[in-house]
C-alpha atoms as a PDB file:
ATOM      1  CA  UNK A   1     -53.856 -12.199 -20.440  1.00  0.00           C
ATOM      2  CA  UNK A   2     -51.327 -12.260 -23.655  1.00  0.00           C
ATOM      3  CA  UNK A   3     -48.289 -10.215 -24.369  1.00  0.00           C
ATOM      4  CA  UNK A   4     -45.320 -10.231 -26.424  1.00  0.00           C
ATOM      5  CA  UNK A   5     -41.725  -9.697 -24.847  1.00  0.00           C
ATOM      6  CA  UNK A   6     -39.706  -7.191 -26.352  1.00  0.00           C
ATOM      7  CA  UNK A   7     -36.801 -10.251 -26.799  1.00  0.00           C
ATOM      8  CA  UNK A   8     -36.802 -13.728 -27.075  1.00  0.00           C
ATOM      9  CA  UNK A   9     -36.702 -15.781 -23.563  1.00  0.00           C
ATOM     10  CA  UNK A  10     -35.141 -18.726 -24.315  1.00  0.00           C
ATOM     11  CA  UNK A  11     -35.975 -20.618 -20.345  1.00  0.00           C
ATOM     12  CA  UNK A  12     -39.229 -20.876 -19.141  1.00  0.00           C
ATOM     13  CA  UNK A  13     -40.499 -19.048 -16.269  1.00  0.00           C
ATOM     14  CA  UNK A  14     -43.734 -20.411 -14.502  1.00  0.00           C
ATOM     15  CA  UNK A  15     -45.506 -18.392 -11.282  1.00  0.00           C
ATOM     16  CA  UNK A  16     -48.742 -18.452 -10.073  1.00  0.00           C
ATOM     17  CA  UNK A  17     -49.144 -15.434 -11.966  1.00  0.00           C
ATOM     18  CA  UNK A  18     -47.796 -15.720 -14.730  1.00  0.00           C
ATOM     19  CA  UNK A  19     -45.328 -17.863 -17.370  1.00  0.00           C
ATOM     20  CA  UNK A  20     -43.266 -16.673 -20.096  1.00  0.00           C
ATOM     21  CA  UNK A  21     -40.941 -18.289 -22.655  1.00  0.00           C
ATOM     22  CA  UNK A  22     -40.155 -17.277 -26.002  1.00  0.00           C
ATOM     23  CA  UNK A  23     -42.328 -13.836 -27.210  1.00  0.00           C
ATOM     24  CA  UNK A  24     -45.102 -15.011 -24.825  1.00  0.00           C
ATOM     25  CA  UNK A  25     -45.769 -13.324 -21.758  1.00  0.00           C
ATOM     26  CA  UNK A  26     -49.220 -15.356 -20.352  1.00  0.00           C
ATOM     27  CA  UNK A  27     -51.637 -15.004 -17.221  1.00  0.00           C
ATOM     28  CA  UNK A  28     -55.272 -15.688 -15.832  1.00  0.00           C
ATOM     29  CA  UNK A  29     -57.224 -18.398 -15.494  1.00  0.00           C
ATOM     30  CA  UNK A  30     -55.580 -21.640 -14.684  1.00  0.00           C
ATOM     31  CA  UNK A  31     -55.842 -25.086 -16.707  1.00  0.00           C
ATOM     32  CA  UNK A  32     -55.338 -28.057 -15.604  1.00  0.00           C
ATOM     33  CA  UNK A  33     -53.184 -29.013 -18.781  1.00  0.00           C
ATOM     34  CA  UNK A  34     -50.879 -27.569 -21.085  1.00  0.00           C
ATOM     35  CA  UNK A  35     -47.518 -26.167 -20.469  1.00  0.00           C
ATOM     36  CA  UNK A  36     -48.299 -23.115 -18.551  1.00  0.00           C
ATOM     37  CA  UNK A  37     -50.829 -23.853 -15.690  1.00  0.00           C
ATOM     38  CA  UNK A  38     -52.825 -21.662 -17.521  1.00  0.00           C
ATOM     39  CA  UNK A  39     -55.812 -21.229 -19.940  1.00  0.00           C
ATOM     40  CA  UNK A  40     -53.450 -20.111 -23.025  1.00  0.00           C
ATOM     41  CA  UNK A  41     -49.978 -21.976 -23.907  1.00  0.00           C
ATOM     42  CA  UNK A  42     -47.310 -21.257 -25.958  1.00  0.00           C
ATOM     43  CA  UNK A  43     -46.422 -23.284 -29.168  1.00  0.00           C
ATOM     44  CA  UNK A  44     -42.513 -23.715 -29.323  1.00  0.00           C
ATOM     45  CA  UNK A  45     -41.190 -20.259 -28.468  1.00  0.00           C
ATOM     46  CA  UNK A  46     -43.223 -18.440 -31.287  1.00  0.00           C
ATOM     47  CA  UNK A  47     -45.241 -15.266 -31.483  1.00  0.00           C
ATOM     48  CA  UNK A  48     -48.078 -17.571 -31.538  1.00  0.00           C
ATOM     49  CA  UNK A  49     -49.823 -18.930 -28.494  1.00  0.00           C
ATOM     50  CA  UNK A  50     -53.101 -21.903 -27.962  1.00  0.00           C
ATOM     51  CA  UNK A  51     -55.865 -20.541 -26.017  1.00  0.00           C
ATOM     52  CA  UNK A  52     -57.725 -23.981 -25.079  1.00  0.00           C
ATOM     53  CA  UNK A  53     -61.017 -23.662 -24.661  1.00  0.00           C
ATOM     54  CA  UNK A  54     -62.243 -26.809 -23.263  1.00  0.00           C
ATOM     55  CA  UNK A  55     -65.217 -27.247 -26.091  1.00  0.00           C
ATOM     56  CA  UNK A  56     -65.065 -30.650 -27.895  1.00  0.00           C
ATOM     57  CA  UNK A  57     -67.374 -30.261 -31.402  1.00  0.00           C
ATOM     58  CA  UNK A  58     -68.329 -33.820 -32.749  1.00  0.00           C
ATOM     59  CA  UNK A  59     -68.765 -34.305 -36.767  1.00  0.00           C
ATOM     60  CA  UNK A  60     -69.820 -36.496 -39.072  1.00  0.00           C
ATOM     61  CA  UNK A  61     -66.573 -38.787 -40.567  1.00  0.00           C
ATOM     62  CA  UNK A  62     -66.747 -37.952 -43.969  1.00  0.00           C
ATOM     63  CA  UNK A  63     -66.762 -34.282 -43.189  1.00  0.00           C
ATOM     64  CA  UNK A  64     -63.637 -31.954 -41.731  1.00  0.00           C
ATOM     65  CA  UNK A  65     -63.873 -29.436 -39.675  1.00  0.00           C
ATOM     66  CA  UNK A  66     -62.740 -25.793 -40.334  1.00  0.00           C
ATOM     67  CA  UNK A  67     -61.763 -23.467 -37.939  1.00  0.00           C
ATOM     68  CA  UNK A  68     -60.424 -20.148 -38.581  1.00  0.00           C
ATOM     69  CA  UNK A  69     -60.999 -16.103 -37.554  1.00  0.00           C
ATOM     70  CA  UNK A  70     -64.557 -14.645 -37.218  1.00  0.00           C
ATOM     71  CA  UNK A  71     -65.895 -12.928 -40.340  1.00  0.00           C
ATOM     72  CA  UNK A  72     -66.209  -9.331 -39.979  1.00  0.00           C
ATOM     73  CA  UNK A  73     -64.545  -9.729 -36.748  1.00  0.00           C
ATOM     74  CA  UNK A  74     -64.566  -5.912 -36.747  1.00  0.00           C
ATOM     75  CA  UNK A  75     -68.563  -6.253 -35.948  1.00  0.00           C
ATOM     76  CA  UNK A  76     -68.314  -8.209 -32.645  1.00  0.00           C
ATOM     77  CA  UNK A  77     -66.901  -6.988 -29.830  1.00  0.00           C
ATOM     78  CA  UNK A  78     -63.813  -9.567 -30.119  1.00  0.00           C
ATOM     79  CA  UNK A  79     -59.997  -9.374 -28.800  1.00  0.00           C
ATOM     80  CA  UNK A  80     -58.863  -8.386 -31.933  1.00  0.00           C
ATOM     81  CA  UNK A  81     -56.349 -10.688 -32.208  1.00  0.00           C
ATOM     82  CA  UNK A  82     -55.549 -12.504 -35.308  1.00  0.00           C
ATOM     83  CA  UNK A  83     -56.934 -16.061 -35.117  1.00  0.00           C
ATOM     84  CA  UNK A  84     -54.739 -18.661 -37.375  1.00  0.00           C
ATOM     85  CA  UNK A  85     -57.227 -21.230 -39.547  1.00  0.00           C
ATOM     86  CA  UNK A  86     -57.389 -24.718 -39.921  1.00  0.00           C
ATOM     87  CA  UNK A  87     -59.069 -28.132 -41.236  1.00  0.00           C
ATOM     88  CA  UNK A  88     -59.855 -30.849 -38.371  1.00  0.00           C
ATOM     89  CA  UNK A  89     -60.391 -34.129 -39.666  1.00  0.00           C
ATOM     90  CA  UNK A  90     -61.617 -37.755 -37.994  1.00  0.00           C
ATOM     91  CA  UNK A  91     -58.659 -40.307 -37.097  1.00  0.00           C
ATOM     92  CA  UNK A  92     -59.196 -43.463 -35.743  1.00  0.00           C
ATOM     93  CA  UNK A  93     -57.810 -41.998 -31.980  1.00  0.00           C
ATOM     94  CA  UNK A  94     -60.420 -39.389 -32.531  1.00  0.00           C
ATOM     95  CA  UNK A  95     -63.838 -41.218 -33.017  1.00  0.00           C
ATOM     96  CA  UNK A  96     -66.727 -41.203 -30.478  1.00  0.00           C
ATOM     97  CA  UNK A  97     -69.260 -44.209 -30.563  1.00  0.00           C
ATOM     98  CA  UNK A  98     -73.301 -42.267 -31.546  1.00  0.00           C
ATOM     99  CA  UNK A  99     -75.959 -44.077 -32.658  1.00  0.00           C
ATOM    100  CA  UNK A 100     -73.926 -46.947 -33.983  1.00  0.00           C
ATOM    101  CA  UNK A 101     -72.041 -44.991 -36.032  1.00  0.00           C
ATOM    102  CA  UNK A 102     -68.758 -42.993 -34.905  1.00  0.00           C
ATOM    103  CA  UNK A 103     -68.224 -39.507 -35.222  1.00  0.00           C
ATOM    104  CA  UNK A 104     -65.156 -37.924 -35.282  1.00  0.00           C
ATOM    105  CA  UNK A 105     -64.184 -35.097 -32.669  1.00  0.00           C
ATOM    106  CA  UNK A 106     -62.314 -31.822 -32.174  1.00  0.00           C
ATOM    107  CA  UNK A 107     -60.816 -30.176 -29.421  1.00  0.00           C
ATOM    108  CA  UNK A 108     -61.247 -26.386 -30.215  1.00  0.00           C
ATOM    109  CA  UNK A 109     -58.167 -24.775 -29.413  1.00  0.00           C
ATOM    110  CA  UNK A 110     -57.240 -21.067 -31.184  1.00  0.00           C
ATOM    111  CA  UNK A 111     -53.961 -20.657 -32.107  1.00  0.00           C
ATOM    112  CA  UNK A 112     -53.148 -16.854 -31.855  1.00  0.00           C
ATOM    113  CA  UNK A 113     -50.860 -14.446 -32.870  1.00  0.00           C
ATOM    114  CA  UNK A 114     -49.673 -12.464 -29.615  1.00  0.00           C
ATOM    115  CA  UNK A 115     -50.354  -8.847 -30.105  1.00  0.00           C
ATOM    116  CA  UNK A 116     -47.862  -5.935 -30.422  1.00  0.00           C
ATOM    117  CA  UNK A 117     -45.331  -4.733 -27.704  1.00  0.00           C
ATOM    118  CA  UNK A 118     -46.708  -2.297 -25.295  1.00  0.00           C
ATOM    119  CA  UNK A 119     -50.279  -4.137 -25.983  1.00  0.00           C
ATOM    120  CA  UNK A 120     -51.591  -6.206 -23.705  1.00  0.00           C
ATOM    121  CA  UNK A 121     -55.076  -8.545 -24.218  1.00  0.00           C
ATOM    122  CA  UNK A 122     -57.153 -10.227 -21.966  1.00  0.00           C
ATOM    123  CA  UNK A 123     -60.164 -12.900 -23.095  1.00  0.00           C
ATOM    124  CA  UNK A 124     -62.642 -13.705 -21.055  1.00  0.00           C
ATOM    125  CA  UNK A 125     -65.071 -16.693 -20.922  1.00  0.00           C
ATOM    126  CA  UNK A 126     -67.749 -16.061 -23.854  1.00  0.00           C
ATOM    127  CA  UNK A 127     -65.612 -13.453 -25.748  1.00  0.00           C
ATOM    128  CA  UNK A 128     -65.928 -14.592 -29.595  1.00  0.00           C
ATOM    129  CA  UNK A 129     -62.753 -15.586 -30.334  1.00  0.00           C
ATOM    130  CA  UNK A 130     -62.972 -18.190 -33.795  1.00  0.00           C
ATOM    131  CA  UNK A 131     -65.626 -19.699 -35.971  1.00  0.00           C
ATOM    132  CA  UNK A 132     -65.939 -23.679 -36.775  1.00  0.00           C
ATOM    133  CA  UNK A 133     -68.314 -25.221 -39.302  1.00  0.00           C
ATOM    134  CA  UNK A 134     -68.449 -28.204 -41.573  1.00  0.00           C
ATOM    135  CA  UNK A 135     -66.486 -28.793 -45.029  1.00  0.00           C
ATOM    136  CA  UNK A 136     -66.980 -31.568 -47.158  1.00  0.00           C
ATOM    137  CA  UNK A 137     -64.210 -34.356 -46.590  1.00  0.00           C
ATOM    138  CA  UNK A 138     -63.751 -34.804 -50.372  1.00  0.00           C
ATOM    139  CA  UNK A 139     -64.901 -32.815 -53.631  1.00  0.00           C
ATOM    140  CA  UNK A 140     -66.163 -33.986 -57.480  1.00  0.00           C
ATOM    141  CA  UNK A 141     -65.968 -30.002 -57.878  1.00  0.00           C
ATOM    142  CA  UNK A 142     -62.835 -29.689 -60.488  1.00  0.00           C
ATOM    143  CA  UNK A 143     -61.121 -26.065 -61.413  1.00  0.00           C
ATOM    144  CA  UNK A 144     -61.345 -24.882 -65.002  1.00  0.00           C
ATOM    145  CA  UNK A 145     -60.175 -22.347 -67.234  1.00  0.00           C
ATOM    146  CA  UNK A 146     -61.006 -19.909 -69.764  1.00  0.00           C
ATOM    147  CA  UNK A 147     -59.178 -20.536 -73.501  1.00  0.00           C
ATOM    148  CA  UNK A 148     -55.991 -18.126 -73.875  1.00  0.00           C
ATOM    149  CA  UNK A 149     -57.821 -17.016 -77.611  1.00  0.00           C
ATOM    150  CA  UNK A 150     -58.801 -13.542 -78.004  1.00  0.00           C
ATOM    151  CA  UNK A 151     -62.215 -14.025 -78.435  1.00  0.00           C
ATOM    152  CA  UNK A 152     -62.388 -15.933 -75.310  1.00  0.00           C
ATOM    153  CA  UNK A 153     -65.744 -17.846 -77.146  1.00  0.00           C
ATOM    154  CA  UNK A 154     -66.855 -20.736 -76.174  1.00  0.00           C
ATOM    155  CA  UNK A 155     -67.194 -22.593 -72.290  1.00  0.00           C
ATOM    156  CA  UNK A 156     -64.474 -23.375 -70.300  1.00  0.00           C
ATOM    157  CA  UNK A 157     -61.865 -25.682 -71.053  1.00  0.00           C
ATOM    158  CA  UNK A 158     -60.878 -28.450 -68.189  1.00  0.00           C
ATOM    159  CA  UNK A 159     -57.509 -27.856 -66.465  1.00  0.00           C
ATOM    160  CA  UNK A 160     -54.963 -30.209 -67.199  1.00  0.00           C
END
């Protein structure tokens, strides 16, 4: 369960039932880490809260990870809650021995924005919160331009 105070709370308030700070107002499930007991946390007093979601996706080194909102997210039957994106990439904390090779491993956690006041939402295990899939780790692709001229004749020009 997420909701956003109508002011700041600048202590922290845990219960069994629920824990606050900041805009966050949080409930459900517990977790057995994280800073509220339960299932979502808050990040540093912000409108934005981590819902963890216990899912660790392994990928090949050279690759990164992205992880960002649904696509069409308006043709699943979602929380509607607007789902912050992001690259994952391999460190050497984060490798997992396969095959003689390592891969490199992510924790899926959403970062969300909490929704309006008066609103509340609630997400439940298998509601489609975020996409992840694999980005190359480096590109030869370079960005070009068309001339300034008039005419605009001729291929493109590479970018300084």
């Amino acid at each position: 369960m997420l909701q956003r105070a109508e002011r700041h709370r600048p202590e922290r308030f845990l219960s069994a039932e629920r824990a606050t700070f900041g805009f966050a107002e949080i409930g459900g499930d517990a977790w057995p880490v994280g800073d509220t007991g339960f299932i979502a946390s808050w990040i540093s007093g912000s409108e934005y809260v981590k819902i963890q979601t216990g899912v660790l996706l392994f990928f090949p080194r050279d690759m990164h990870l992205y992880q960002g909102p649904l696509p069409n997210a308006q043709l699943v039957d979602g929380s509607g809650l607007d789902v912050m994106a992001g690259l994952e990439y391999s460190t050497k904390d984060r490798l997992w021995p396969h095959e003689g090779t390592n891969l490199g491993w992510s924790s899926i956690n959403v970062i969300v924005r909490l929704p309006p006041v008066g609103q509340t939402v609630e997400v439940a295990a298998g509601d489609p919160l975020c996409w992840a899939f694999l980005v190359p780790g480096r590109s030869a692709l370079r960005l070009s331009k068309l001339p300034l001229g008039a005419d605009h004749a001729g291929p493109p020009t590479e970018a300084p």
